[in-house]
Protein backbone atom coordinates (compact mmCIF):
# COMPACT_ATOMS: atom_id res chain seq x y z
CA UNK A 1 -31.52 86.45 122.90
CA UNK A 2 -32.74 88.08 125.77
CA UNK A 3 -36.16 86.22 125.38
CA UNK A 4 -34.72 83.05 125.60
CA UNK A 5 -32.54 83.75 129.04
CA UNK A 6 -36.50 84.92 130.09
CA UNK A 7 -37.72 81.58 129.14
CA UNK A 8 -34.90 79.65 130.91
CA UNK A 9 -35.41 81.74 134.14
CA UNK A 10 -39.30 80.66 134.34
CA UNK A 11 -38.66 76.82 133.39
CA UNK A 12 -35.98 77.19 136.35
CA UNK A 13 -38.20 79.16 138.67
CA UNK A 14 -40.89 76.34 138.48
CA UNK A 15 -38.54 73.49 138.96
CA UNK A 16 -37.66 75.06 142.47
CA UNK A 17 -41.40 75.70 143.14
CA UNK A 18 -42.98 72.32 142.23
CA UNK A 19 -41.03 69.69 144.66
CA UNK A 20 -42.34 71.94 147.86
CA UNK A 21 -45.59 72.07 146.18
CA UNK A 22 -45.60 68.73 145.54
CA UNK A 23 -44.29 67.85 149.26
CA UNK A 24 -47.29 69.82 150.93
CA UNK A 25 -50.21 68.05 148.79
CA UNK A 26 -48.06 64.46 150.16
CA UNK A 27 -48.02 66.13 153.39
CA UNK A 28 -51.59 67.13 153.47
CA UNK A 29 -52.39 62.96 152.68
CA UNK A 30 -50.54 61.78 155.45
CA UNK A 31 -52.24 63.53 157.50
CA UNK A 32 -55.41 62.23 156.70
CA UNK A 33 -54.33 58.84 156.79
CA UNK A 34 -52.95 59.51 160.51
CA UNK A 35 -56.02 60.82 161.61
CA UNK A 36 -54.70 63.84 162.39
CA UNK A 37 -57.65 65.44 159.51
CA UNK A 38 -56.67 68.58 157.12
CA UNK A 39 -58.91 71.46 157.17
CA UNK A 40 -59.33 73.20 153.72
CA UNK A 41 -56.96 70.85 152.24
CA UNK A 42 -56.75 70.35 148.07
CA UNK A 43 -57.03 66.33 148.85
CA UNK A 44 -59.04 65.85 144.84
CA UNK A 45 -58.99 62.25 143.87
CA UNK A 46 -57.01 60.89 146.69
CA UNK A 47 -56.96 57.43 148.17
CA UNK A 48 -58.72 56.91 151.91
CA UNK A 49 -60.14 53.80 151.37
CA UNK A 50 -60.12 50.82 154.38
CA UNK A 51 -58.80 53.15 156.46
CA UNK A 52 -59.96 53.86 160.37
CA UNK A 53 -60.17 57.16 160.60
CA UNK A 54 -62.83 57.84 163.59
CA UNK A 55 -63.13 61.70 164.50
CA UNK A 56 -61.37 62.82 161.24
CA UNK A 57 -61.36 66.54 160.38
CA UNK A 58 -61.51 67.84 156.92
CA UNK A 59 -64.23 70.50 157.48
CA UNK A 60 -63.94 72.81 154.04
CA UNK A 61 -61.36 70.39 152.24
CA UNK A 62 -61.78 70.05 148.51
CA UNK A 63 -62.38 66.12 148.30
CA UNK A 64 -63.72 65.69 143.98
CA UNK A 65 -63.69 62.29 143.05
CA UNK A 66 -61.70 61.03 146.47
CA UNK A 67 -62.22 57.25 147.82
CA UNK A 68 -63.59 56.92 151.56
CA UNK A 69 -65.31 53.29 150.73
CA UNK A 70 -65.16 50.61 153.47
CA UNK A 71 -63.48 53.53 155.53
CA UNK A 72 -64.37 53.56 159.46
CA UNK A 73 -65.39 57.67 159.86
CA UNK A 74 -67.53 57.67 163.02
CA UNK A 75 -67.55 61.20 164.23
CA UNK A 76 -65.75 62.32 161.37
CA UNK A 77 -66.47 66.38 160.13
CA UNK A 78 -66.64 66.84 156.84
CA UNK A 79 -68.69 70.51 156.82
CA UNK A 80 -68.69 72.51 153.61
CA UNK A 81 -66.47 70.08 151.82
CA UNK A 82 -66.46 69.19 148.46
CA UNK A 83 -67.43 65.40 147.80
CA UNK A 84 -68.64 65.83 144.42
CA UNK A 85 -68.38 62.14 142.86
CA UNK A 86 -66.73 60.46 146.14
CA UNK A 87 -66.85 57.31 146.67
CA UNK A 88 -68.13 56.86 150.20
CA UNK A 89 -69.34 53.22 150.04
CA UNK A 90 -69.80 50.26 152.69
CA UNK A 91 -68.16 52.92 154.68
CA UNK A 92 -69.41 53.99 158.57
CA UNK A 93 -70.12 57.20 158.82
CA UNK A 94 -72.26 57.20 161.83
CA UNK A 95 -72.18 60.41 163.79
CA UNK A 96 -70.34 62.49 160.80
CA UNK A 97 -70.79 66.16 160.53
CA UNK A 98 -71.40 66.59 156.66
CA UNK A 99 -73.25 69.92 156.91
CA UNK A 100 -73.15 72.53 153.79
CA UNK A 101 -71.13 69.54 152.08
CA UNK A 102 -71.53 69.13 148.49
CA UNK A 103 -71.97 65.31 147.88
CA UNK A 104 -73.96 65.56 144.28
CA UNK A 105 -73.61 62.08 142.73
CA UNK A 106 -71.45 60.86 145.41
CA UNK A 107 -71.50 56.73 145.51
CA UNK A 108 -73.06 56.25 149.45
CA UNK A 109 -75.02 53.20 149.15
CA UNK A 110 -74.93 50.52 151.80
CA UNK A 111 -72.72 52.51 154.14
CA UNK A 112 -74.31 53.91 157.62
CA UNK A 113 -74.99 57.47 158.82
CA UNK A 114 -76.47 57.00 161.98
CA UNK A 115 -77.30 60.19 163.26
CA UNK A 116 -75.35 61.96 160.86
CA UNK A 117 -76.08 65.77 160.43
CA UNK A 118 -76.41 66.81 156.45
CA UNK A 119 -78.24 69.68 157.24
CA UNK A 120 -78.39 72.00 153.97
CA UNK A 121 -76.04 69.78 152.08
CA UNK A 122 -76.39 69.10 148.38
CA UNK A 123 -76.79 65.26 147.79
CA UNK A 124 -78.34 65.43 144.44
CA UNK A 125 -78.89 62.04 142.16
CA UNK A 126 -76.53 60.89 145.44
CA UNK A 127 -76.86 56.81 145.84
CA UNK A 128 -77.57 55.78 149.30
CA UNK A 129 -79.27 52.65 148.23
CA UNK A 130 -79.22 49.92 151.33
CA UNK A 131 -77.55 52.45 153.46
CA UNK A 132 -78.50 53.24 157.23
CA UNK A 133 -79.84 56.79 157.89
CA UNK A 134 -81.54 56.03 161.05
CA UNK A 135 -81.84 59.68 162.90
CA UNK A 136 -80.13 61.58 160.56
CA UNK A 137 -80.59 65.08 159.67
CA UNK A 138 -81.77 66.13 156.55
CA UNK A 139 -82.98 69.27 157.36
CA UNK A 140 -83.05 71.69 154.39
CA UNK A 141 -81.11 69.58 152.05
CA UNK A 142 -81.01 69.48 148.54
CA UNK A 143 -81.97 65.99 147.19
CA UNK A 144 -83.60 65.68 143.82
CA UNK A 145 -83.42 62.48 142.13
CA UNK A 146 -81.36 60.74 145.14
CA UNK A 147 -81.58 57.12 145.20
CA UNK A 148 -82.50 55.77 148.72
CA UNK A 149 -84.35 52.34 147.78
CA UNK A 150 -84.48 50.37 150.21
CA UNK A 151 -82.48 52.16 152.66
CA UNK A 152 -83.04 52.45 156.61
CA UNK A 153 -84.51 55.61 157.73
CA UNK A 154 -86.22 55.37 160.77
CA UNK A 155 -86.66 58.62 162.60
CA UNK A 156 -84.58 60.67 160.10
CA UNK A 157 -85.98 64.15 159.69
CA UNK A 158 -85.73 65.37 156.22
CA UNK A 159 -87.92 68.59 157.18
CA UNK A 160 -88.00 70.99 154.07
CA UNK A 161 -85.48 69.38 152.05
CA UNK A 162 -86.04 69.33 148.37
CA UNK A 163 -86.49 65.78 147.24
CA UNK A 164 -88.06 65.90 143.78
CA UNK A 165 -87.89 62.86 142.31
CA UNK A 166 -86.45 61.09 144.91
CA UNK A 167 -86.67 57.45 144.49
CA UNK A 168 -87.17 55.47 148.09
CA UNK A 169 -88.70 52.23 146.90
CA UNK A 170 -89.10 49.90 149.70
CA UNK A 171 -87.57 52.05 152.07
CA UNK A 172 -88.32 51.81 155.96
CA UNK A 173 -88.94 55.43 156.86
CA UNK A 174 -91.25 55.15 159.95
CA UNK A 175 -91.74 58.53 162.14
CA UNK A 176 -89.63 59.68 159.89
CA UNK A 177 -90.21 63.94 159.77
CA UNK A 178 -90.58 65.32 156.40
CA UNK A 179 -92.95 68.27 157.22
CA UNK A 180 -92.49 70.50 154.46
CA UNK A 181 -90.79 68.60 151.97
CA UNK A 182 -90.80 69.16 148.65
CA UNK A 183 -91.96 65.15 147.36
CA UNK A 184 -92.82 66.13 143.58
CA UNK A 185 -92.66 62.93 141.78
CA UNK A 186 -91.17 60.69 144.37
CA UNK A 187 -91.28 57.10 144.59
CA UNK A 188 -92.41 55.45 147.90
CA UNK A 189 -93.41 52.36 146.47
CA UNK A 190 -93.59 49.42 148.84
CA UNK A 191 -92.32 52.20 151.74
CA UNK A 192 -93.29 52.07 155.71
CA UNK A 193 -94.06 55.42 156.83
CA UNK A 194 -95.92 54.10 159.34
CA UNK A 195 -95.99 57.50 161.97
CA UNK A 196 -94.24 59.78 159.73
CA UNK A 197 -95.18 63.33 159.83
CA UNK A 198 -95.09 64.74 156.11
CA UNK A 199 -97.85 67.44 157.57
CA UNK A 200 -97.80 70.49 154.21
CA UNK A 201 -95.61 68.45 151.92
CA UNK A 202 -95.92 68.60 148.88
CA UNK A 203 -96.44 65.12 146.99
CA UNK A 204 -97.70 66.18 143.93
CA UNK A 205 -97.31 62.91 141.41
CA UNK A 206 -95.89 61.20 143.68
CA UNK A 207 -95.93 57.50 143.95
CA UNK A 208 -96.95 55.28 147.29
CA UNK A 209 -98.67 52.13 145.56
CA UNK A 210 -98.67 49.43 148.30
CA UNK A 211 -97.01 51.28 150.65
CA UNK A 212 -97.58 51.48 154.69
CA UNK A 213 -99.45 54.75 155.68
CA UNK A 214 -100.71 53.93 158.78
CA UNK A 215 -101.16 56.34 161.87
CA UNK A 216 -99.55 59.05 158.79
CA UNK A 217 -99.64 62.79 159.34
CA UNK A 218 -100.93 64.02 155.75
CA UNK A 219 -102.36 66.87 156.96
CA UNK A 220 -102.49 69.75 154.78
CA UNK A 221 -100.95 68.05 151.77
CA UNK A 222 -100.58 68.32 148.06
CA UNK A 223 -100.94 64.90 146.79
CA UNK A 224 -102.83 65.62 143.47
CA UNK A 225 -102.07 63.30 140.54
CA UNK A 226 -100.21 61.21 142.86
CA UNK A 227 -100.83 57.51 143.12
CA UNK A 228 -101.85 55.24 146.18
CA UNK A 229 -102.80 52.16 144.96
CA UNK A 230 -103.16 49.30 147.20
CA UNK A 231 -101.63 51.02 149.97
CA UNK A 232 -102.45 50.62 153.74
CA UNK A 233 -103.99 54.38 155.09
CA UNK A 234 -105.58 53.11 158.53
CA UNK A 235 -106.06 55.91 161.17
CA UNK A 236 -103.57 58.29 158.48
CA UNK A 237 -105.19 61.89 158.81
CA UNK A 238 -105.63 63.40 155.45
CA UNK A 239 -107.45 66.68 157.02
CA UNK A 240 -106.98 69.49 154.56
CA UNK A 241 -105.36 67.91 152.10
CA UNK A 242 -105.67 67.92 148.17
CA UNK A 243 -106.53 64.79 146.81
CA UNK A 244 -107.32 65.79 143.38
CA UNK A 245 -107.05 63.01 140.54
CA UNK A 246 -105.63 60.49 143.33
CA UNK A 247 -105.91 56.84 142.53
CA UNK A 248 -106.66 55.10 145.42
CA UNK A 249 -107.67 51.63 144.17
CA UNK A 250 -107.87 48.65 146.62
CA UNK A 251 -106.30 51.02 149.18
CA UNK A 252 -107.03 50.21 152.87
CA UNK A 253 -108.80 53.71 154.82
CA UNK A 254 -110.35 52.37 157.54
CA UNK A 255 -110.32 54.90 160.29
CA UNK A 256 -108.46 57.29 158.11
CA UNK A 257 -109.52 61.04 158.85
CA UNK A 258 -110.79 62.54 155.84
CA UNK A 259 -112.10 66.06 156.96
CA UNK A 260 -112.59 68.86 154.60
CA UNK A 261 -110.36 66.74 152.47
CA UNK A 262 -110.99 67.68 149.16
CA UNK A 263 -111.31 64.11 146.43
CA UNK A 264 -112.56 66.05 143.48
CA UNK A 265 -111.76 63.34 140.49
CA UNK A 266 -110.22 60.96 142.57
CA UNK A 267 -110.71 57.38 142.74
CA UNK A 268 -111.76 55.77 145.48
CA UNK A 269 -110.59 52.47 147.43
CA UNK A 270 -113.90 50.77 146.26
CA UNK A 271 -113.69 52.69 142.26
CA UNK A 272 -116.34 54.93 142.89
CA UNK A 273 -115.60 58.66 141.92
CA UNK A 274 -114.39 60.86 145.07
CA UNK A 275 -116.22 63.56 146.48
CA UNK A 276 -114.94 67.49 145.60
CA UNK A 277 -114.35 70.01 148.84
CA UNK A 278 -117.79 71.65 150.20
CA UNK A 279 -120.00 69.16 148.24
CA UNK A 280 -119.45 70.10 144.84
CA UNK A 281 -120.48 67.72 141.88
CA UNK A 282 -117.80 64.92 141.79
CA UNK A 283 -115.78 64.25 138.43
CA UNK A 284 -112.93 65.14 136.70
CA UNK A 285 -110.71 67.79 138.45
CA UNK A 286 -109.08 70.43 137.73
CA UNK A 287 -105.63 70.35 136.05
CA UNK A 288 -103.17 71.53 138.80
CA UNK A 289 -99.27 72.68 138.70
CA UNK A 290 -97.05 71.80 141.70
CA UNK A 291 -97.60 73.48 144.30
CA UNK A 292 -94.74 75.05 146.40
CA UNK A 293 -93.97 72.98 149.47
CA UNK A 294 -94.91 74.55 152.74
CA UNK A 295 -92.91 75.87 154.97
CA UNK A 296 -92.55 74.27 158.33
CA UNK A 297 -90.45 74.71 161.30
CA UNK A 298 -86.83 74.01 161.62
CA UNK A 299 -84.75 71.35 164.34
């Protein structure tokens, strides 16, 4: 039936397509494992792992679910690609270009990214736990609920990126930059942002119990409801800031600059009720929403 001869034509037709398909996706590997990169390349759940591959190219490539762990990638450019779920691990990725790349959930922790540039790329619930971020660029990115306890960041600018939820227990984050940020709800326990800038971010909720403040930029912040107990705020400058509901028990403010701060229904280092903006009558405060992080200017 003439049907059937149609049928047989297809299943032939595909047999003579699928061996060259199949010989450009090997094709495309190799050349990743030469280190000779694939740009825009299908390369979904392939194997790159304990490979050196300094200066690698595979700006735009669709990498879902591939393994770069324990991988040597110094240099490497991996702009607008797809990393969703890679595994990226113990690997060095000092000096990479990951830019616009979408890394949600990716497995990062205890590898290096020394400054890296991940300008505007998505690393949501991403796990760089341990890892070395020292100078990176974080600018704009998209980072809620991203794990970076006890990771390195020293110097890394995270200006305006979106970081709600963010856990950084225990992280080392002096002069690190986050003017701008969005902090709702993140976790700096035990942190050093000793010299970081987080002038107009917005830490509403957040948690810094026992954390290092010191020398701080907290100018012009939202850090209602948030948490600061025990933690070390010499010389920080709170000017301008909203400090409504804060607990600061047994937190250290010596020299701290506190003007036209407003502590309406705060807590103060010493338990006694904080004082509310422009004298008014101490007490509970308000209840408050979130407010929008402020804008600041880009590197």
């Amino acid at each position: 039936m003439p049907w059937k001869n149609l049928f047989a034509g297809l299943c032939a037709s595909l047999l003579l397509v699928m061996p060259p398909l199949a010989d450009a996706a090997e094709a495309d590997r190799q050349a990743v494992i030469s280190g000779d990169g694939c740009k825009l390349c299908d390369l979904r759940y392939e194997e790159f792992s304990r490979l050196d591959l300094p200066n690698l190219d595979v700006s735009g490539s669709y990498l879902f679910a591939s393994n770069f762990a324990w991988s040597i990638l110094k240099g490497a450019k991996f702009e607008s690609s797809v990393l969703v779920l890679a595994r990226m691990e113990w690997a060095d990725l000092d000096e990479t270009t990951l830019a616009k790349a979408d890394l949600t959930r990716a497995a990062l922790f205890r590898s290096t990214f020394r400054s890296a540039n991940l300008r505007l790329a998505n690393l949501t619930e991403a796990n760089l736990s341990n890892s070395v971020v020292d100078d990176a660029n974080f600018n704009t990115a998209t980072l809620p609920r991203a794990n970076f306890t006890e990771a390195d960041g020293r110097r890394a600018v995270f200006r305006n990126a979106d970081l709600r939820g963010a856990v950084m227990r225990d992280a080392d984050l002096r002069d690190a930059d986050f003017q701008g940020a969005n902090l709702v709800g993140v976790d700096f326990t035990g942190a050093d942002l000793t010299g970081a800038n987080l002038a107009g971010a917005n830490l509403f909720g957040a948690i810094l119990d026992h954390s290092q403040l010191v020398r701080t930029n907290l100018r012009d912040v939202n850090l209602a409801n948030a948490s600061v107990v025990g933690t070390n705020l010499n010389a920080a400058n709170l000017q301008h800031s909203s400090l409504h509901g804060v607990d600061f028990s047994k937190a250290i403010m010596q020299n701290a600059n506190t003007l036209d701060a407003d502590f309406c229904g705060a807590v103060m280092a010493d338990g006694t009720p904080g004082k509310c903006r422009g004298g008014g009558k101490s007490g509970t405060a308000p209840a408050l929403v979130p407010a929008p992080a402020k804008p600041g200017s880009e590197t």
